[in-house]
C-alpha atoms as a PDB file:
ATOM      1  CA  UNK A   1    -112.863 -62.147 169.321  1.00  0.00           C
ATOM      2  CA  UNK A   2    -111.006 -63.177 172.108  1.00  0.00           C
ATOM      3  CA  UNK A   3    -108.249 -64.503 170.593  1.00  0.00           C
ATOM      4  CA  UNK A   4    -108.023 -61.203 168.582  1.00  0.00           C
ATOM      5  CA  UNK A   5    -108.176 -59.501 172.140  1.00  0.00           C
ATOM      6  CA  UNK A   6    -105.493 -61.205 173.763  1.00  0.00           C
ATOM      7  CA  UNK A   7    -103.131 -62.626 170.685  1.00  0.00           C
ATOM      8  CA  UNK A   8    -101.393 -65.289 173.336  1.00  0.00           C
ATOM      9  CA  UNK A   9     -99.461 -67.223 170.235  1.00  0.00           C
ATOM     10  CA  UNK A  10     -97.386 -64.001 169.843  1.00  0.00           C
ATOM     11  CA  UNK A  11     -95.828 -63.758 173.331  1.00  0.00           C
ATOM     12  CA  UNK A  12     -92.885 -65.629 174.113  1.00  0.00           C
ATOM     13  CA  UNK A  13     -93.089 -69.035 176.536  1.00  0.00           C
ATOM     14  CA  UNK A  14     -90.857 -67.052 179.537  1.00  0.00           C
ATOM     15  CA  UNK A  15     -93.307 -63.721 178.796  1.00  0.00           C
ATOM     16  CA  UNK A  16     -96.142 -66.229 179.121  1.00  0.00           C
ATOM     17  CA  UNK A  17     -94.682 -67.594 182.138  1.00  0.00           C
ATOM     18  CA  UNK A  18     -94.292 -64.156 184.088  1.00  0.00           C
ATOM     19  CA  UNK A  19     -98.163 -63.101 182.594  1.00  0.00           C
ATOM     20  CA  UNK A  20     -99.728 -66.051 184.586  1.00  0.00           C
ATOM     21  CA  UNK A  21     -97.355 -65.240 187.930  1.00  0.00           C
ATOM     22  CA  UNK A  22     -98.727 -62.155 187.676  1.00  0.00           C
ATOM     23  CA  UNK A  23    -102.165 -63.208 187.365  1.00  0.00           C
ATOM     24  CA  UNK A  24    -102.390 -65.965 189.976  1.00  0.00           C
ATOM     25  CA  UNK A  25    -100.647 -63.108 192.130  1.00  0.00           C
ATOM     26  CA  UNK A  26    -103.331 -60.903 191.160  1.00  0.00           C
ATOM     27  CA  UNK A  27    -105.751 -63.469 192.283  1.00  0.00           C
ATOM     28  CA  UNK A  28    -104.407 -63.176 195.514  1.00  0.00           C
ATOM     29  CA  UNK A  29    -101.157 -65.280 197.310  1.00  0.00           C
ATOM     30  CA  UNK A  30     -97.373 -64.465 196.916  1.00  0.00           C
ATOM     31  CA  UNK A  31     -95.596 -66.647 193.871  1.00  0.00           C
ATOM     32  CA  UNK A  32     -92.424 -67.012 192.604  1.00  0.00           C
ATOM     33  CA  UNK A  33     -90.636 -68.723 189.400  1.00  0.00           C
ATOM     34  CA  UNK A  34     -88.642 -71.669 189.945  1.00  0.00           C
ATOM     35  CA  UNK A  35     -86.086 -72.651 187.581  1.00  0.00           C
ATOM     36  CA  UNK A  36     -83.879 -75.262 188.629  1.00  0.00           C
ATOM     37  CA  UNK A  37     -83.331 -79.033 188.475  1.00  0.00           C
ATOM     38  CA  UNK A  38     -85.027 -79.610 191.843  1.00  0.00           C
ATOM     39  CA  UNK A  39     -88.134 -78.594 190.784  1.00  0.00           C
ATOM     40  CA  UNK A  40     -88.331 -79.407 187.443  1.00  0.00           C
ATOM     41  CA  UNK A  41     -92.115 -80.835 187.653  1.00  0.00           C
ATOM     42  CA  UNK A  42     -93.028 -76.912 187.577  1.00  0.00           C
ATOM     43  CA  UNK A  43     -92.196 -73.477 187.103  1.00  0.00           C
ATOM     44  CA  UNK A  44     -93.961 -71.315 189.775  1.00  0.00           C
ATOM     45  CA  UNK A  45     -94.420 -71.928 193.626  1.00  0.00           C
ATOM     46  CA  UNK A  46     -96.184 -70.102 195.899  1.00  0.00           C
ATOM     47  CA  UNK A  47     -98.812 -70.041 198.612  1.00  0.00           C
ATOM     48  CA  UNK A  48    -102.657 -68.373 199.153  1.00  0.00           C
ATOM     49  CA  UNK A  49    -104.804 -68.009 201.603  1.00  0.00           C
ATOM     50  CA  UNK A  50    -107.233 -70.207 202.572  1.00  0.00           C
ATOM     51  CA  UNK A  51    -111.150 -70.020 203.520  1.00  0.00           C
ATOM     52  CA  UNK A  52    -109.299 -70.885 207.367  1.00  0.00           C
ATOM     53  CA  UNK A  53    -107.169 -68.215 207.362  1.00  0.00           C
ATOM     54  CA  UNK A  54    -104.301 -71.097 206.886  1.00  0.00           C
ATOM     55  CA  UNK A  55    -102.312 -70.401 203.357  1.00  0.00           C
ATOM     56  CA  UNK A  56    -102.198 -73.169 201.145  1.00  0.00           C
ATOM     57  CA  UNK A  57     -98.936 -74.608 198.734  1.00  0.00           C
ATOM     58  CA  UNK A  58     -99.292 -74.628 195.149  1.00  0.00           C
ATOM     59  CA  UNK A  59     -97.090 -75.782 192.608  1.00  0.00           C
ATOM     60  CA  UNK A  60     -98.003 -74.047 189.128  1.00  0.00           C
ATOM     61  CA  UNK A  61     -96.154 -75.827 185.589  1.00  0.00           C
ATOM     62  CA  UNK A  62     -97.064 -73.198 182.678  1.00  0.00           C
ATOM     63  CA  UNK A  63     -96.985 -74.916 179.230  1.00  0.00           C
ATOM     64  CA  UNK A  64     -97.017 -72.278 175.910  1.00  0.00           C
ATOM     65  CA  UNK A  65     -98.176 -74.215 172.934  1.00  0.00           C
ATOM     66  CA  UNK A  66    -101.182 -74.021 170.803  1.00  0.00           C
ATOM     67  CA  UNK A  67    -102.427 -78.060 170.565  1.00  0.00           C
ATOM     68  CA  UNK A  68    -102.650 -79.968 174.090  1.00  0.00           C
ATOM     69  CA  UNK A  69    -102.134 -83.141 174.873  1.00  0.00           C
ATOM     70  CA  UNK A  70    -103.319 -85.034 177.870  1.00  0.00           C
ATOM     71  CA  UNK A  71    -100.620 -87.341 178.464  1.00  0.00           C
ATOM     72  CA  UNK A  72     -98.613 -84.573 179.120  1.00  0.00           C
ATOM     73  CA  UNK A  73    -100.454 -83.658 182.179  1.00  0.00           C
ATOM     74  CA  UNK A  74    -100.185 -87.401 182.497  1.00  0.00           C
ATOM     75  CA  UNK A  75     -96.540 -87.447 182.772  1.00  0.00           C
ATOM     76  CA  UNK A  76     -95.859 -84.668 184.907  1.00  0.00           C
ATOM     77  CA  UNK A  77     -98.046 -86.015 187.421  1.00  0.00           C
ATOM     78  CA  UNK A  78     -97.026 -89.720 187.284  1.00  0.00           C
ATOM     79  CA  UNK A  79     -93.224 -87.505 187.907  1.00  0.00           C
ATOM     80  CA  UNK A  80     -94.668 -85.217 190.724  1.00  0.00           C
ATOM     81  CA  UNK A  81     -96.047 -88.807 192.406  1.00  0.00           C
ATOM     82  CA  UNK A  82     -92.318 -90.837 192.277  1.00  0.00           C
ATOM     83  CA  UNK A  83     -90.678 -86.951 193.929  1.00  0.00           C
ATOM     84  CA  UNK A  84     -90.552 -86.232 197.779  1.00  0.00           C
ATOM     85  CA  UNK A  85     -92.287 -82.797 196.960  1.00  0.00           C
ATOM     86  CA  UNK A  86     -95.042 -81.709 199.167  1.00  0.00           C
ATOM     87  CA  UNK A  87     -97.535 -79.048 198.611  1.00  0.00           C
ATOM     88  CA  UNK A  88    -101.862 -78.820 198.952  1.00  0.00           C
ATOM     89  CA  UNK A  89    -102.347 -77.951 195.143  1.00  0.00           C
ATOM     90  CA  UNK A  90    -100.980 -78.583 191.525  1.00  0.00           C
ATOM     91  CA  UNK A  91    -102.109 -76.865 188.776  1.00  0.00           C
ATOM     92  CA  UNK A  92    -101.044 -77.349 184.925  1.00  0.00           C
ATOM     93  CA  UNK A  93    -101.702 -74.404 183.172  1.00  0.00           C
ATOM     94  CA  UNK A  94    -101.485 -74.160 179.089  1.00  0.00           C
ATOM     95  CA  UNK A  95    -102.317 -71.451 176.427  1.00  0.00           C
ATOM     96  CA  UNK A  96    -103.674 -73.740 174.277  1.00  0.00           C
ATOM     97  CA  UNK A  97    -107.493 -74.582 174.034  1.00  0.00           C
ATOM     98  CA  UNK A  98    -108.992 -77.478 175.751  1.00  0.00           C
ATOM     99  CA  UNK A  99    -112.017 -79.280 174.635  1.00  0.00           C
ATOM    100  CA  UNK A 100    -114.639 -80.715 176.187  1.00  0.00           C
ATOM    101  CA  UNK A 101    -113.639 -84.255 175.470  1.00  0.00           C
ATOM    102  CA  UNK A 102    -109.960 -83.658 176.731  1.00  0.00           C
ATOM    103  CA  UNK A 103    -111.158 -82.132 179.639  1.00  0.00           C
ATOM    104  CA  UNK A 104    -113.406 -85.140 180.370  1.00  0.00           C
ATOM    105  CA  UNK A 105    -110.237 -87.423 179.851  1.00  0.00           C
ATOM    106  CA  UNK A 106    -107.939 -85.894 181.578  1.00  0.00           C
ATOM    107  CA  UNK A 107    -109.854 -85.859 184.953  1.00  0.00           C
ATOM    108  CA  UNK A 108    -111.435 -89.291 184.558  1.00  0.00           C
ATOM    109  CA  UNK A 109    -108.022 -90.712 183.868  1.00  0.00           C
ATOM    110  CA  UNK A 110    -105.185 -88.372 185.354  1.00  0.00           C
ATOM    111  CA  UNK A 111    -106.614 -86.123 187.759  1.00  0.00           C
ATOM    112  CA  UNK A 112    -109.206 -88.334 189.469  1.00  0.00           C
ATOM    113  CA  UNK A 113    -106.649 -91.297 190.283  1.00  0.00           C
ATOM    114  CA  UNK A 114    -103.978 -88.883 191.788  1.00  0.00           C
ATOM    115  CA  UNK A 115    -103.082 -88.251 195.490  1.00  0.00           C
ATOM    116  CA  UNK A 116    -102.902 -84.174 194.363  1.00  0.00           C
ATOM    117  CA  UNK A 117    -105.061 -81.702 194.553  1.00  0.00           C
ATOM    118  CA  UNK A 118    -104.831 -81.141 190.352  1.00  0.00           C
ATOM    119  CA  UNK A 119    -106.427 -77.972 189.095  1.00  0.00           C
ATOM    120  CA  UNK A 120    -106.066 -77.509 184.838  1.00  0.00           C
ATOM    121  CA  UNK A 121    -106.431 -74.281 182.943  1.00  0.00           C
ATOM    122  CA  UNK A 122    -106.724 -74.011 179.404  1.00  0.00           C
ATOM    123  CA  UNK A 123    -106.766 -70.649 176.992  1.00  0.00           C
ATOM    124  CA  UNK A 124    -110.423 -70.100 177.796  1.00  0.00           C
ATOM    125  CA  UNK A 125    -109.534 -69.920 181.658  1.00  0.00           C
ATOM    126  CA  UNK A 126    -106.647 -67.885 181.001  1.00  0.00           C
ATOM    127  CA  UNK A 127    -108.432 -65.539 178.935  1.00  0.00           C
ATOM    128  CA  UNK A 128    -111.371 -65.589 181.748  1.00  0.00           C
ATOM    129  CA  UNK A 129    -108.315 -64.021 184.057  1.00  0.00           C
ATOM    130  CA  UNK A 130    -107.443 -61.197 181.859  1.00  0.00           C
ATOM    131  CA  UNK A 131    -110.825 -60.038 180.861  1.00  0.00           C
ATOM    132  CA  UNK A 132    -110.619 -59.916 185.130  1.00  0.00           C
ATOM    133  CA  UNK A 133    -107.282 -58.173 185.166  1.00  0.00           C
ATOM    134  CA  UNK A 134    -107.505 -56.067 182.187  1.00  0.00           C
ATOM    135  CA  UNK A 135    -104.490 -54.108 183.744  1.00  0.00           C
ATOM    136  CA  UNK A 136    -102.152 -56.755 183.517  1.00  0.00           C
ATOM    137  CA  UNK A 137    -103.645 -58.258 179.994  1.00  0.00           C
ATOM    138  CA  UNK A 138    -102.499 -54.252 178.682  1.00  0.00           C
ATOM    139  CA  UNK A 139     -99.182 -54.449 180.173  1.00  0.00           C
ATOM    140  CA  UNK A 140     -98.351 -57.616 178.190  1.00  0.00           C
ATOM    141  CA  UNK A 141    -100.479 -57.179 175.012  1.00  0.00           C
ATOM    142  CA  UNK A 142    -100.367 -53.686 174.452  1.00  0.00           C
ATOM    143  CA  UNK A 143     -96.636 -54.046 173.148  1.00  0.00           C
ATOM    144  CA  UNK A 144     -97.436 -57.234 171.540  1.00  0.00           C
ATOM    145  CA  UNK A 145    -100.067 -55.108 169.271  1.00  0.00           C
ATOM    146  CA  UNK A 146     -97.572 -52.696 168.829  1.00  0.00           C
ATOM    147  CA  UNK A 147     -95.044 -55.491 167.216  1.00  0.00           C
ATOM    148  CA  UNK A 148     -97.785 -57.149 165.683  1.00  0.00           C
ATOM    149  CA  UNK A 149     -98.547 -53.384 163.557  1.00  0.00           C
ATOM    150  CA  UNK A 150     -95.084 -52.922 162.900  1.00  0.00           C
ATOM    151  CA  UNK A 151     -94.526 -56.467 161.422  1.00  0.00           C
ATOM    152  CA  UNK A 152     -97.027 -55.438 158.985  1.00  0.00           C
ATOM    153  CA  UNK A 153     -96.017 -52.194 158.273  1.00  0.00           C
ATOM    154  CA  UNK A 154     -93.032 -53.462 157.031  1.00  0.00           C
ATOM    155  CA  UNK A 155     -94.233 -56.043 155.095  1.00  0.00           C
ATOM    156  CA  UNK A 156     -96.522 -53.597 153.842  1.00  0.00           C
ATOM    157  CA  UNK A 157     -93.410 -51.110 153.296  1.00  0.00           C
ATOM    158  CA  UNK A 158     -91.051 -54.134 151.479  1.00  0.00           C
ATOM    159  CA  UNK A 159     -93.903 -54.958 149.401  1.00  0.00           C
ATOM    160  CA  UNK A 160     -94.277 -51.466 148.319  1.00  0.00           C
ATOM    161  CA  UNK A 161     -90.684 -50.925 147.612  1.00  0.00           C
ATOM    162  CA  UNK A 162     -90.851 -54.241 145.078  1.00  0.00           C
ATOM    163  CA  UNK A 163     -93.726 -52.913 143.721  1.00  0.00           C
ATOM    164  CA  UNK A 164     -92.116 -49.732 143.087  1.00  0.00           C
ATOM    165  CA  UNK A 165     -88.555 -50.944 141.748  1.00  0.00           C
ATOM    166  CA  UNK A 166     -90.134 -53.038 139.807  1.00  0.00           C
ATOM    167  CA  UNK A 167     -92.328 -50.229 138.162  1.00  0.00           C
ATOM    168  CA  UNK A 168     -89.530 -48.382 137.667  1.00  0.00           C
ATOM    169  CA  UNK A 169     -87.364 -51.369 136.082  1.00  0.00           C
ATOM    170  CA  UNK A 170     -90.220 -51.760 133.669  1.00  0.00           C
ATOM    171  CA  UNK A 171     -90.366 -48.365 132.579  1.00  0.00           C
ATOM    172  CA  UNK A 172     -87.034 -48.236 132.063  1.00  0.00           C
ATOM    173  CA  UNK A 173     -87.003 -51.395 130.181  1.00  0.00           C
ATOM    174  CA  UNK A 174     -89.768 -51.457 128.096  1.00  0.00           C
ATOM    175  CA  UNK A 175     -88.560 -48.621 125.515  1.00  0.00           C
ATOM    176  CA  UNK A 176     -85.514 -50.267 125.460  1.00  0.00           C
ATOM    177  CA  UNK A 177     -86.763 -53.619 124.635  1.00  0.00           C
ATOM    178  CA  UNK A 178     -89.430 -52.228 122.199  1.00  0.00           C
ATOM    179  CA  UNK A 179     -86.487 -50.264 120.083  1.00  0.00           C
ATOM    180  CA  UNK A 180     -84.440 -53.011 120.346  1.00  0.00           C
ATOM    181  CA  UNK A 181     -86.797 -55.853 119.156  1.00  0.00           C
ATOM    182  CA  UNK A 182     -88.623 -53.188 116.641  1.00  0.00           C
ATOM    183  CA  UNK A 183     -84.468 -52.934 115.232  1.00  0.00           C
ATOM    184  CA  UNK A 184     -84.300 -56.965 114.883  1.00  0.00           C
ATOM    185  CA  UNK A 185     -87.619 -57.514 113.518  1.00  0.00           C
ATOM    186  CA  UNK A 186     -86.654 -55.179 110.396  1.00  0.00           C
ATOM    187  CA  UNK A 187     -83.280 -56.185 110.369  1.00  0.00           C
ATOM    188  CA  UNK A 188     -85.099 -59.878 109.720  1.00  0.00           C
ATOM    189  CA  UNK A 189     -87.436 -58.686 107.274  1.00  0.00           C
ATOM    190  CA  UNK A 190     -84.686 -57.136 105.446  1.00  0.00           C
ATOM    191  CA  UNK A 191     -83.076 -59.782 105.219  1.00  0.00           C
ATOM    192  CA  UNK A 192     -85.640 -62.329 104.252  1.00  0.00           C
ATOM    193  CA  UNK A 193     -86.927 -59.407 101.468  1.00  0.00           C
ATOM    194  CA  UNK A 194     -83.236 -59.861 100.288  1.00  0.00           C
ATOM    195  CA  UNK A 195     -83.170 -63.569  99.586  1.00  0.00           C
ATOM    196  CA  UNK A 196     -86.963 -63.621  98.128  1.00  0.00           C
ATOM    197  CA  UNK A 197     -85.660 -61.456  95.550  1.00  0.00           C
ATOM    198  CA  UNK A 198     -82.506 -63.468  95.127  1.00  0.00           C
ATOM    199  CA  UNK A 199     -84.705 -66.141  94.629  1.00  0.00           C
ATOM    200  CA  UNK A 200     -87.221 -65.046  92.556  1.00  0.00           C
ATOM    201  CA  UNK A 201     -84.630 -63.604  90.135  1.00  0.00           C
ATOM    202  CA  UNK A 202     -82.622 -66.946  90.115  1.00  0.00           C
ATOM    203  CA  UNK A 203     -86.108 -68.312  89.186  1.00  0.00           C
ATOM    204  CA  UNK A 204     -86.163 -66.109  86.024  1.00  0.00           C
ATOM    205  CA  UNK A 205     -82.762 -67.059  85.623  1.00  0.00           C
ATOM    206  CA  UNK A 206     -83.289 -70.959  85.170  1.00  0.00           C
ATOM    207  CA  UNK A 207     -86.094 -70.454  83.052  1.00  0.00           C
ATOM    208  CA  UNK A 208     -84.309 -68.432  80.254  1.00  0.00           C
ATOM    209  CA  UNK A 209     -81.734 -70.696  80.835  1.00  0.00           C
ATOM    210  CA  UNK A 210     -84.082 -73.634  79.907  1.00  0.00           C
ATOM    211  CA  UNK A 211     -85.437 -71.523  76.849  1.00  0.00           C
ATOM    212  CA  UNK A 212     -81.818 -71.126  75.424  1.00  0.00           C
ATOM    213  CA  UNK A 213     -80.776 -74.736  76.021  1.00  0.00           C
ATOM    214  CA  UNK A 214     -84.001 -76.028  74.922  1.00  0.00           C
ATOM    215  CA  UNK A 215     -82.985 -74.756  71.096  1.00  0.00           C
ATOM    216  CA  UNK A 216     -80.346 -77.050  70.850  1.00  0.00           C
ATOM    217  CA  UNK A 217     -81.561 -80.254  70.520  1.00  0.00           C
ATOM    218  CA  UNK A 218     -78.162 -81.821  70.354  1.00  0.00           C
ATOM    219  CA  UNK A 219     -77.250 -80.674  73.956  1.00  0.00           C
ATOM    220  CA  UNK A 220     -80.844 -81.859  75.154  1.00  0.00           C
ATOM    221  CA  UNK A 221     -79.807 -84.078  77.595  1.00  0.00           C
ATOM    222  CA  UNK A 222     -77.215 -81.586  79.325  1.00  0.00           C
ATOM    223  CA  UNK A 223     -80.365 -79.137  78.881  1.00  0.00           C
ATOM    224  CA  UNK A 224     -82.367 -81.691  81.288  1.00  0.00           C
ATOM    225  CA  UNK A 225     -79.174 -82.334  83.630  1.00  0.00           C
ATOM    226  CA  UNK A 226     -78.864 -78.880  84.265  1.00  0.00           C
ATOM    227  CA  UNK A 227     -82.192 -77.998  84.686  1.00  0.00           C
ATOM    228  CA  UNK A 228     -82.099 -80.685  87.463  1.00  0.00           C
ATOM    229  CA  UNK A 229     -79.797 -79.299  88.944  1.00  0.00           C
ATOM    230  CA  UNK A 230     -81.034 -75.917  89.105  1.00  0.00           C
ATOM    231  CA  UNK A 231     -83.758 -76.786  90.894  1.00  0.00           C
ATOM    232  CA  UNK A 232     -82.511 -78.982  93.460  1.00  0.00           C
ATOM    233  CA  UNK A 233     -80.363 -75.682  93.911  1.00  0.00           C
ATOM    234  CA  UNK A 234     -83.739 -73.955  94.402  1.00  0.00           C
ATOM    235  CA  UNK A 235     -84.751 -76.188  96.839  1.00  0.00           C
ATOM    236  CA  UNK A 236     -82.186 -75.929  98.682  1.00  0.00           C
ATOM    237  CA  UNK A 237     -82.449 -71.781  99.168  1.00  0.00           C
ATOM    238  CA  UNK A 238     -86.119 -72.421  99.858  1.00  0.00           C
ATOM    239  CA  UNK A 239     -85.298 -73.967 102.769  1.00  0.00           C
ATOM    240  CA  UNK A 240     -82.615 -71.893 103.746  1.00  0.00           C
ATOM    241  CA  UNK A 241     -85.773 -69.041 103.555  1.00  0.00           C
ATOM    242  CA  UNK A 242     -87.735 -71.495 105.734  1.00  0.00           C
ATOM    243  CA  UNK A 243     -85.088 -71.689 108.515  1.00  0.00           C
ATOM    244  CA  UNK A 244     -84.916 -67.498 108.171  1.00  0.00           C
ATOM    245  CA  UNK A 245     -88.850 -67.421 108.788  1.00  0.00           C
ATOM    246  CA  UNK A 246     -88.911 -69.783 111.889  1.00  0.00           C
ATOM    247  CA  UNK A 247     -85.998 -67.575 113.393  1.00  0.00           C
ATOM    248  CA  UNK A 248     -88.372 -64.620 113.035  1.00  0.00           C
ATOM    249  CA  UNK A 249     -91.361 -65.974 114.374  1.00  0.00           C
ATOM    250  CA  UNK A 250     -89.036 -67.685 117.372  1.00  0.00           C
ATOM    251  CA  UNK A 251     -89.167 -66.214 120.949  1.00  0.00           C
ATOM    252  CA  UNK A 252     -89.179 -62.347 120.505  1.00  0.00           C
ATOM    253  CA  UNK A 253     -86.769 -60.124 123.154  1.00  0.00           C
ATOM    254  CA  UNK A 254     -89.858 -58.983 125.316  1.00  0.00           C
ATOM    255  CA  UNK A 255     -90.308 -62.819 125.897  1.00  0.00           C
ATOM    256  CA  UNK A 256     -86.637 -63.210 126.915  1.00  0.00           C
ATOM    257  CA  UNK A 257     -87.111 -59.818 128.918  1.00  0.00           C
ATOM    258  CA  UNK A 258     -90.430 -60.658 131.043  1.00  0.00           C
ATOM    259  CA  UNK A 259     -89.011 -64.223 131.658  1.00  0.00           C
ATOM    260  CA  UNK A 260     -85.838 -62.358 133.582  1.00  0.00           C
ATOM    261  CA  UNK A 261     -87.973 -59.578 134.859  1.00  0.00           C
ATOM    262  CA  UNK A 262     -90.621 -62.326 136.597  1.00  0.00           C
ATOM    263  CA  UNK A 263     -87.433 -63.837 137.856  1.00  0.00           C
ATOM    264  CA  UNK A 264     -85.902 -60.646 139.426  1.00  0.00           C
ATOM    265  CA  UNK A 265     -89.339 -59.933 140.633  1.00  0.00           C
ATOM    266  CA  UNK A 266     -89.581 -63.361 142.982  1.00  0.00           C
ATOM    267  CA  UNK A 267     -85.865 -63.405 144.000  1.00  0.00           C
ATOM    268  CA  UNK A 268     -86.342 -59.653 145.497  1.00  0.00           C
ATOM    269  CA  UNK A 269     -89.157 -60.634 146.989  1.00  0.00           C
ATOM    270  CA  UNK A 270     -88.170 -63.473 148.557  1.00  0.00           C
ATOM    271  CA  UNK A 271     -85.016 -61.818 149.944  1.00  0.00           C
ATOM    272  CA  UNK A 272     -86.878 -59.563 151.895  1.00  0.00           C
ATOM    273  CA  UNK A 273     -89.339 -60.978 153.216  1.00  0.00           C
ATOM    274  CA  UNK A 274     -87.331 -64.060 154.511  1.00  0.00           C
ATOM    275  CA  UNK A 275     -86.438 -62.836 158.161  1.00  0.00           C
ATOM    276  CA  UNK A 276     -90.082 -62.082 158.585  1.00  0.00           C
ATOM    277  CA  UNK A 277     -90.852 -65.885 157.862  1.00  0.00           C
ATOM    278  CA  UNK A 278     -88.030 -67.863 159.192  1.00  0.00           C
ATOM    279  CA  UNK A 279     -88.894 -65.828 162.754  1.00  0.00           C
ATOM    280  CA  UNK A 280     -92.631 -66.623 162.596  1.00  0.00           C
ATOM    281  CA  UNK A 281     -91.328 -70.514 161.559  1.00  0.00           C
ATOM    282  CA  UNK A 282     -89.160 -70.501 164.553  1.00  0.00           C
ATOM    283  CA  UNK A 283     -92.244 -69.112 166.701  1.00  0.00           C
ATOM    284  CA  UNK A 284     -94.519 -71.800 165.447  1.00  0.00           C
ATOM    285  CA  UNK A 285     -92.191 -74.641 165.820  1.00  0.00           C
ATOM    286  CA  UNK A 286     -91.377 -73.744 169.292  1.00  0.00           C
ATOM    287  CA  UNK A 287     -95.140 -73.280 170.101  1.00  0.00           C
ATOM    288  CA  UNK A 288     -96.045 -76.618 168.126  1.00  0.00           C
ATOM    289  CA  UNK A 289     -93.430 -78.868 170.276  1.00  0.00           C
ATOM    290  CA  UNK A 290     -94.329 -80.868 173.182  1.00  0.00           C
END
């Protein structure tokens, strides 16, 4: 619920930066960013009060990514110990979730053996702030709903306008294809109605030839020659008239035209809906790194 609340993984690492400045500043202190080469072991600096009325340092690193890893906090402290900087309290802060066991790790073996005061924050702290500072938590994720709505809308809106040229493509098409293949298929039967009676009348043929040769007994071997011959000549047409009926029953044009039209369908689609994906793959690989 909270998570649909507060949908962290769609802000951007520097607007996550500037929503916990203005939440620990919230909380009570002055902070600023820090960018620089100095202090590269974190990004905000600052200074609270303190039950003594003295105000406390604190350094603050800010880490956006959705998995953490403890040796991360590991390294920056190891860093932080080997530097001349001074201040009363670190804190590593991280949108992504922290369970029990990594908590338990990362103070037995980091935070417990350091000479700094080491405070961590994980997504459920974070979120703890907002529900406290609703004000800021609008500022930042009302616009981020916003975007969020609009990405879909226009998904939605793409996908509709496929749907629709597509529609429209196979209205367009299918009269055309169904005259067209209706034209070849009689064309084809035509033509196959043409050389069964060719054949059948050669059959006729061959046997009155046989009846007239056969009453000649002196040309009764030429009779059987030629009779021979005739009918390897028959054989031959019939399979000419079994080539003609696989070519009819062979891929029809409304096969040929739904395997283009499933083709146009997924090459439109992909086209525009790629920016959407390649900028939620660049999101998610930059949230994914360490």
């Amino acid at each position: 619920m909270t998570n649909k609340l507060f949908p962290i993984f769609e802000l951007s690492p520097q607007d996550f930066e500037k929503l916990c400045l203005d939440v620990f500043t919230a909380e009570g202190g002055s902070y600023r960013l820090i960018h620089d080469d100095k202090n590269r072991w974190f990004d905000v600096f600052g200074e609270k009060p303190v039950a003594s009325g003295i105000c406390s340092t604190v350094a603050v690193e800010i880490k956006h990514r959705k998995a953490f890893h403890p040796e991360i906090v590991d390294f920056f402290v190891d860093s932080l110990s080997k530097s001349n900087l001074h201040f009363d309290e670190y804190v590593f802060v991280t949108s992504a979730p922290i369970t029990a066991e990594q908590r338990r790790a990362t103070h037995a073996g980091i935070i417990s053996d350091s000479k700094f005061n080491i405070q961590l924050l994980g997504q459920q702290e974070v979120f703890q702030l907002l529900l406290k500072h609703p004000k800021i938590a609008n500022r930042y994720f009302k616009s981020v709903s916003q975007k969020i709505f609009q990405r879909r809308v226009a998904v939605a809106t793409s996908f509709a306008g496929i749907l629709a040229s597509v529609l429209s493509l196979l209205f367009t098409m299918i009269p055309l294809v169904e005259e067209k293949e209706k034209s070849s298929f009689e064309s084809q039967i035509q033509s196959v109605e043409t050389n069964l009676q060719g054949l059948k009348q050669m059959e006729r043929n061959l046997d009155a030839l046989k009846k007239e040769l056969q009453a000649t007994s002196d040309e009764s071997a030429q009779i059987k020659r030629d009779y021979e011959a005739a009918l390897k000549l028959k054989a031959i047409t019939s399979e000419q008239l079994e080539q003609i009926n696989k070519a009819v029953n062979s891929q029809t044009a409304t096969d040929t035209a739904l395997n283009y039209f499933f083709g146009f369908l997924f090459g439109v689609a992909g086209s525009i809906l790629a920016t959407v994906i390649t900028d939620r793959w660049k999101a998610r690989r930059e949230l994914s790194s360490r």
